[in-house]
PDB file of N, CA and C in Angstrom:
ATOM      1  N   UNK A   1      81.900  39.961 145.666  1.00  0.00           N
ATOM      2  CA  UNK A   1      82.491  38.856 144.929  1.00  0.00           C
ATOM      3  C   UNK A   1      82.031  38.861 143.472  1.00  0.00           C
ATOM      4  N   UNK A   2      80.636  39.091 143.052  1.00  0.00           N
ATOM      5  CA  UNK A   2      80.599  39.520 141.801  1.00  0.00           C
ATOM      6  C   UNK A   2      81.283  40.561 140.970  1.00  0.00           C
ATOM      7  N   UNK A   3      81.319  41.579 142.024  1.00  0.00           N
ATOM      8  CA  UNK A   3      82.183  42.088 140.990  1.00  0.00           C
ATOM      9  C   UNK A   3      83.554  41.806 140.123  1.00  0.00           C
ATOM     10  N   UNK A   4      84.245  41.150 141.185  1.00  0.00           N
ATOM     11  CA  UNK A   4      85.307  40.392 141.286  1.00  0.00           C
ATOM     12  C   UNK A   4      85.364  39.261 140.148  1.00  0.00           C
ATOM     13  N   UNK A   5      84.514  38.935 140.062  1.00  0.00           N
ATOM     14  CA  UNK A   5      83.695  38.250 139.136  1.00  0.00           C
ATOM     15  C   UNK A   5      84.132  38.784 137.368  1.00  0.00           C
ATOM     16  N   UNK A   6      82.981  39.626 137.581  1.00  0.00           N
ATOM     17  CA  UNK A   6      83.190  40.872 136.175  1.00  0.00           C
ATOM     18  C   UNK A   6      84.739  40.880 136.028  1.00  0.00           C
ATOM     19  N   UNK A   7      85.101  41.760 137.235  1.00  0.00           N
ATOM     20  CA  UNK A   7      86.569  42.337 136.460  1.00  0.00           C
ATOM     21  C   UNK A   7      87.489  41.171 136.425  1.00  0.00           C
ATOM     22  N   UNK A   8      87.125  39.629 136.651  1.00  0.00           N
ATOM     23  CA  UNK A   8      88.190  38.938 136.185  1.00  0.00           C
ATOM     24  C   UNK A   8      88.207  38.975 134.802  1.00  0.00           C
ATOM     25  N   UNK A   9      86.611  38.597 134.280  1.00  0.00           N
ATOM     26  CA  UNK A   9      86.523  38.285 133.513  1.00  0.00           C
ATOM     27  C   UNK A   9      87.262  39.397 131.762  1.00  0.00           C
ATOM     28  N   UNK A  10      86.995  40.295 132.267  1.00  0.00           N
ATOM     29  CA  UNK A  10      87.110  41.790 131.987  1.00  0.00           C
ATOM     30  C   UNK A  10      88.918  41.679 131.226  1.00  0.00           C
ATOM     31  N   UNK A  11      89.656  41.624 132.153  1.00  0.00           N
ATOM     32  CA  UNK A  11      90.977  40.969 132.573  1.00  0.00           C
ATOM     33  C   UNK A  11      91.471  40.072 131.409  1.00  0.00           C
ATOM     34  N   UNK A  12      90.384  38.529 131.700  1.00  0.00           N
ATOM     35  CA  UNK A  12      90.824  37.049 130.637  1.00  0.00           C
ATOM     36  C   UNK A  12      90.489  37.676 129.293  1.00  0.00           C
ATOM     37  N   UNK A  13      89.564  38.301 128.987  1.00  0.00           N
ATOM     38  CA  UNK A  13      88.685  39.098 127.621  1.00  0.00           C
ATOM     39  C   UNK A  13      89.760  40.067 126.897  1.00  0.00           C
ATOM     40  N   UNK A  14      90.569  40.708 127.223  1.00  0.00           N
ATOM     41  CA  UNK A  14      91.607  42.085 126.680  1.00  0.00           C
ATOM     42  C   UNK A  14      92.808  41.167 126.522  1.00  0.00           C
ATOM     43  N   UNK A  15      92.658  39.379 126.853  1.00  0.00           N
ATOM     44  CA  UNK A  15      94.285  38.431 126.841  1.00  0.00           C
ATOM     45  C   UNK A  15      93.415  37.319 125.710  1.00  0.00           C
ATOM     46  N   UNK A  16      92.420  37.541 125.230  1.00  0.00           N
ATOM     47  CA  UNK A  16      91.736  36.583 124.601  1.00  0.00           C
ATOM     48  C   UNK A  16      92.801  35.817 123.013  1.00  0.00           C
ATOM     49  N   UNK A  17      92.785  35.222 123.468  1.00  0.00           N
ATOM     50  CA  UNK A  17      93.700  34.089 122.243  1.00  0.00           C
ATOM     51  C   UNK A  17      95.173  34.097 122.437  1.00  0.00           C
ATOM     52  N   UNK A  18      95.493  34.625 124.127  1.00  0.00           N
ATOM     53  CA  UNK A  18      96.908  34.444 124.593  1.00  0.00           C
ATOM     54  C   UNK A  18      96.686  33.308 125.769  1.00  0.00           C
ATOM     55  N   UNK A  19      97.654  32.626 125.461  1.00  0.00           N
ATOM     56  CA  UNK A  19      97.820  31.390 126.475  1.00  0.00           C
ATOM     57  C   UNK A  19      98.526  31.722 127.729  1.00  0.00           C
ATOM     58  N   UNK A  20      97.677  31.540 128.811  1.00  0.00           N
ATOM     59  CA  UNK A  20      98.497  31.899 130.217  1.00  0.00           C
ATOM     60  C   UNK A  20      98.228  31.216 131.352  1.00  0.00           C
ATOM     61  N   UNK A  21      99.256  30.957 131.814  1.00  0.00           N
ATOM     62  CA  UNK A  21      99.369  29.953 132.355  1.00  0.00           C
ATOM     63  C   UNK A  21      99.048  29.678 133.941  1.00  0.00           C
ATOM     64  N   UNK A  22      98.880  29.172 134.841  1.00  0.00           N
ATOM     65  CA  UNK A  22      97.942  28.838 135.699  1.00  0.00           C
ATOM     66  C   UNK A  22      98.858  30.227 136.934  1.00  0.00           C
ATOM     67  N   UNK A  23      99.752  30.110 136.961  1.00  0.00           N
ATOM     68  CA  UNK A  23     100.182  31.347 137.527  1.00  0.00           C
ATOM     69  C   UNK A  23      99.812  32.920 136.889  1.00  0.00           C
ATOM     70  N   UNK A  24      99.739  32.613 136.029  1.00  0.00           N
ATOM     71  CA  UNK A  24      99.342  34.113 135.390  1.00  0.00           C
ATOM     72  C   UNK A  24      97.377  34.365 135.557  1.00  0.00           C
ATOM     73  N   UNK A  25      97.099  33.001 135.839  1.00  0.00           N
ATOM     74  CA  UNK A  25      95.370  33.181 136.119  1.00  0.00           C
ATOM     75  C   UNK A  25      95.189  33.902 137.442  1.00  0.00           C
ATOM     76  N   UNK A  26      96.532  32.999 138.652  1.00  0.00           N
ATOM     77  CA  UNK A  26      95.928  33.337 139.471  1.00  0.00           C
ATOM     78  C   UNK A  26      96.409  35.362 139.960  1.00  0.00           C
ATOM     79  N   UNK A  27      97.309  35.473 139.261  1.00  0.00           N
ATOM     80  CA  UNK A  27      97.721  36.728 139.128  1.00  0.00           C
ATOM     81  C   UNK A  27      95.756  37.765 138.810  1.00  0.00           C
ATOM     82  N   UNK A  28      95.528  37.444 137.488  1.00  0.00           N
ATOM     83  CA  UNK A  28      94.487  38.081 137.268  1.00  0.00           C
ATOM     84  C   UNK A  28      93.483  37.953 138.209  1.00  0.00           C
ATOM     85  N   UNK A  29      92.908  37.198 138.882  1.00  0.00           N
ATOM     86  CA  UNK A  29      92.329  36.496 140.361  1.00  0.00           C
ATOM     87  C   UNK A  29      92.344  37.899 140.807  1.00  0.00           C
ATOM     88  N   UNK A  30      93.895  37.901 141.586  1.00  0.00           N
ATOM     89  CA  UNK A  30      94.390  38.739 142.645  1.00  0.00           C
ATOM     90  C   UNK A  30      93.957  40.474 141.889  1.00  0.00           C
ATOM     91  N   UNK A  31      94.560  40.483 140.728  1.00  0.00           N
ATOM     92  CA  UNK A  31      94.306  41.936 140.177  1.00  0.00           C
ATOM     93  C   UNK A  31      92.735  42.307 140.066  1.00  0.00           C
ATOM     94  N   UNK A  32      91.992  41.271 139.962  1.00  0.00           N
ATOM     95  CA  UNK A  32      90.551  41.684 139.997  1.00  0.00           C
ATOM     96  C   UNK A  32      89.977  42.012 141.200  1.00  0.00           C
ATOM     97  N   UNK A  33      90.359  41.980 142.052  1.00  0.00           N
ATOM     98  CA  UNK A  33      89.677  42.330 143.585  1.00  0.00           C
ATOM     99  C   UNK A  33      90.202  43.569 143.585  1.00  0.00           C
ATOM    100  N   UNK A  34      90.860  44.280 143.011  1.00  0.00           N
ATOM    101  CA  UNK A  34      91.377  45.890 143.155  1.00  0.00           C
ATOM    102  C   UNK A  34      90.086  46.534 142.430  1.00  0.00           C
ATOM    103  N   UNK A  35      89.911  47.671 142.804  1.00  0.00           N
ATOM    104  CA  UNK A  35      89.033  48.889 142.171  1.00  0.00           C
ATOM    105  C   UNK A  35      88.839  49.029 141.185  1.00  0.00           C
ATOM    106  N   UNK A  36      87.965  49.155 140.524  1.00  0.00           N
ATOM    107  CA  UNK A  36      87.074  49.104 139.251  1.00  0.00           C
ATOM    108  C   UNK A  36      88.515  50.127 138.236  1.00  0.00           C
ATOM    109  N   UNK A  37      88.810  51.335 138.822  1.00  0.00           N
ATOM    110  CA  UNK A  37      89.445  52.224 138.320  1.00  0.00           C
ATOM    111  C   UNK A  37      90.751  51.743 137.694  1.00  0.00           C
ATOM    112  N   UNK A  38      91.522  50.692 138.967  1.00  0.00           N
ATOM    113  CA  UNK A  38      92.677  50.359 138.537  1.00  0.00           C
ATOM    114  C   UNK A  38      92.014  48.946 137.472  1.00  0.00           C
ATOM    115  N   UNK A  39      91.566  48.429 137.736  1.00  0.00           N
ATOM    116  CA  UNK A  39      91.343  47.353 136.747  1.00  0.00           C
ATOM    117  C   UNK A  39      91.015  47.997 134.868  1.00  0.00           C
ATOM    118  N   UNK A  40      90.096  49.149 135.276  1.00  0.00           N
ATOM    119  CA  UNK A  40      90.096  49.904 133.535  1.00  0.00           C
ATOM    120  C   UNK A  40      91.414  50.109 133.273  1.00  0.00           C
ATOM    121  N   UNK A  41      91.870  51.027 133.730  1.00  0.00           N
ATOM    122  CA  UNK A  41      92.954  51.140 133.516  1.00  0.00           C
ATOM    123  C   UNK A  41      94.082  50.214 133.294  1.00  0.00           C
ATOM    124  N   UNK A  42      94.619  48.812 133.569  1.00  0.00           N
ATOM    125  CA  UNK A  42      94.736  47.566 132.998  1.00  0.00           C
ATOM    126  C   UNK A  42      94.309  47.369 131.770  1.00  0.00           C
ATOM    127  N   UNK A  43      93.115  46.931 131.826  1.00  0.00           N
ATOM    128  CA  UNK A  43      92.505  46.438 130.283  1.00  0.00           C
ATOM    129  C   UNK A  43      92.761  47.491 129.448  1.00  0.00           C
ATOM    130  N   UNK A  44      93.034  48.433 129.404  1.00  0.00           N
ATOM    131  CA  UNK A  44      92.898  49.944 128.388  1.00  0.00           C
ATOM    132  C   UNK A  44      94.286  49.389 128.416  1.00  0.00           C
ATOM    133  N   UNK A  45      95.374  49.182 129.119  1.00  0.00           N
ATOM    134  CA  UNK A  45      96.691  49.012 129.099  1.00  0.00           C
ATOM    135  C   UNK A  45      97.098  48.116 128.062  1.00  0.00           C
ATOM    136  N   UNK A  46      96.179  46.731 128.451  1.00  0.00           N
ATOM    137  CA  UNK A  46      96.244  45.398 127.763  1.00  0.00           C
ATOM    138  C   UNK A  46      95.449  46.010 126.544  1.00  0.00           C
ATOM    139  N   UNK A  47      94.504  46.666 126.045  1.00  0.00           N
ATOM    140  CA  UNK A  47      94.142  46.142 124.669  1.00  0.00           C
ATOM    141  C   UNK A  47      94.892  47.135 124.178  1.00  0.00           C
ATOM    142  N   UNK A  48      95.403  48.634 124.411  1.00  0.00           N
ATOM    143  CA  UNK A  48      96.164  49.031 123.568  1.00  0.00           C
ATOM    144  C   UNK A  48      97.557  48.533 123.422  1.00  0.00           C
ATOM    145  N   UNK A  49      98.086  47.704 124.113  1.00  0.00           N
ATOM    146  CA  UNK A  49      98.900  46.930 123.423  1.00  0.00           C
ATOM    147  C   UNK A  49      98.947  45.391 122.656  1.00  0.00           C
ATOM    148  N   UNK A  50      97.850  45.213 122.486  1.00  0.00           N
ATOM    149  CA  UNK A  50      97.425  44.280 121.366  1.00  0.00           C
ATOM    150  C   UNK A  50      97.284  44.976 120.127  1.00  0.00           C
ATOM    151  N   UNK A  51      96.645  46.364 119.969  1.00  0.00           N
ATOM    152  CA  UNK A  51      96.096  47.066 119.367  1.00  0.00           C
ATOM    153  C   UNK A  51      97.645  47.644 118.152  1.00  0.00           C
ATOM    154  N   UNK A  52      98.707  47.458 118.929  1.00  0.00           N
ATOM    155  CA  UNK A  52     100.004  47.890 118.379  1.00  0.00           C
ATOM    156  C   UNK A  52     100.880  46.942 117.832  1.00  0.00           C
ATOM    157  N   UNK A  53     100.375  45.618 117.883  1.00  0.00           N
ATOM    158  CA  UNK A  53     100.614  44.388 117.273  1.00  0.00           C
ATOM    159  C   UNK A  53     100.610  44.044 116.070  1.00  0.00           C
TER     160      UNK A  53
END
């Protein structure tokens, strides 16, 4: 569960100063209990497309 923990947080951190909404939390919830691997891979997803903004 800690980890779960981390990679939510991991997740809310790469969406930082985007507003989302209580369905989209519990989305990240659910995506954080997946494997460390798929979750990098997410955030690398999410910040390089902030990064192109």
């Amino acid at each position: 569960m800690e980890n779960q923990e981390k990679q939510y947080k991991r997740l809310v951190s790469a969406l930082d100063g985007i507003e989302i909404s209580d369905d989209e939390k519990r989305l990240l919830i659910w995506l954080s209990g997946w494997d460390k691997m798929t979750v990098d891979g997410i955030v690398s997803l999410l910040n390089k497309c902030r990064s192109e903004r």
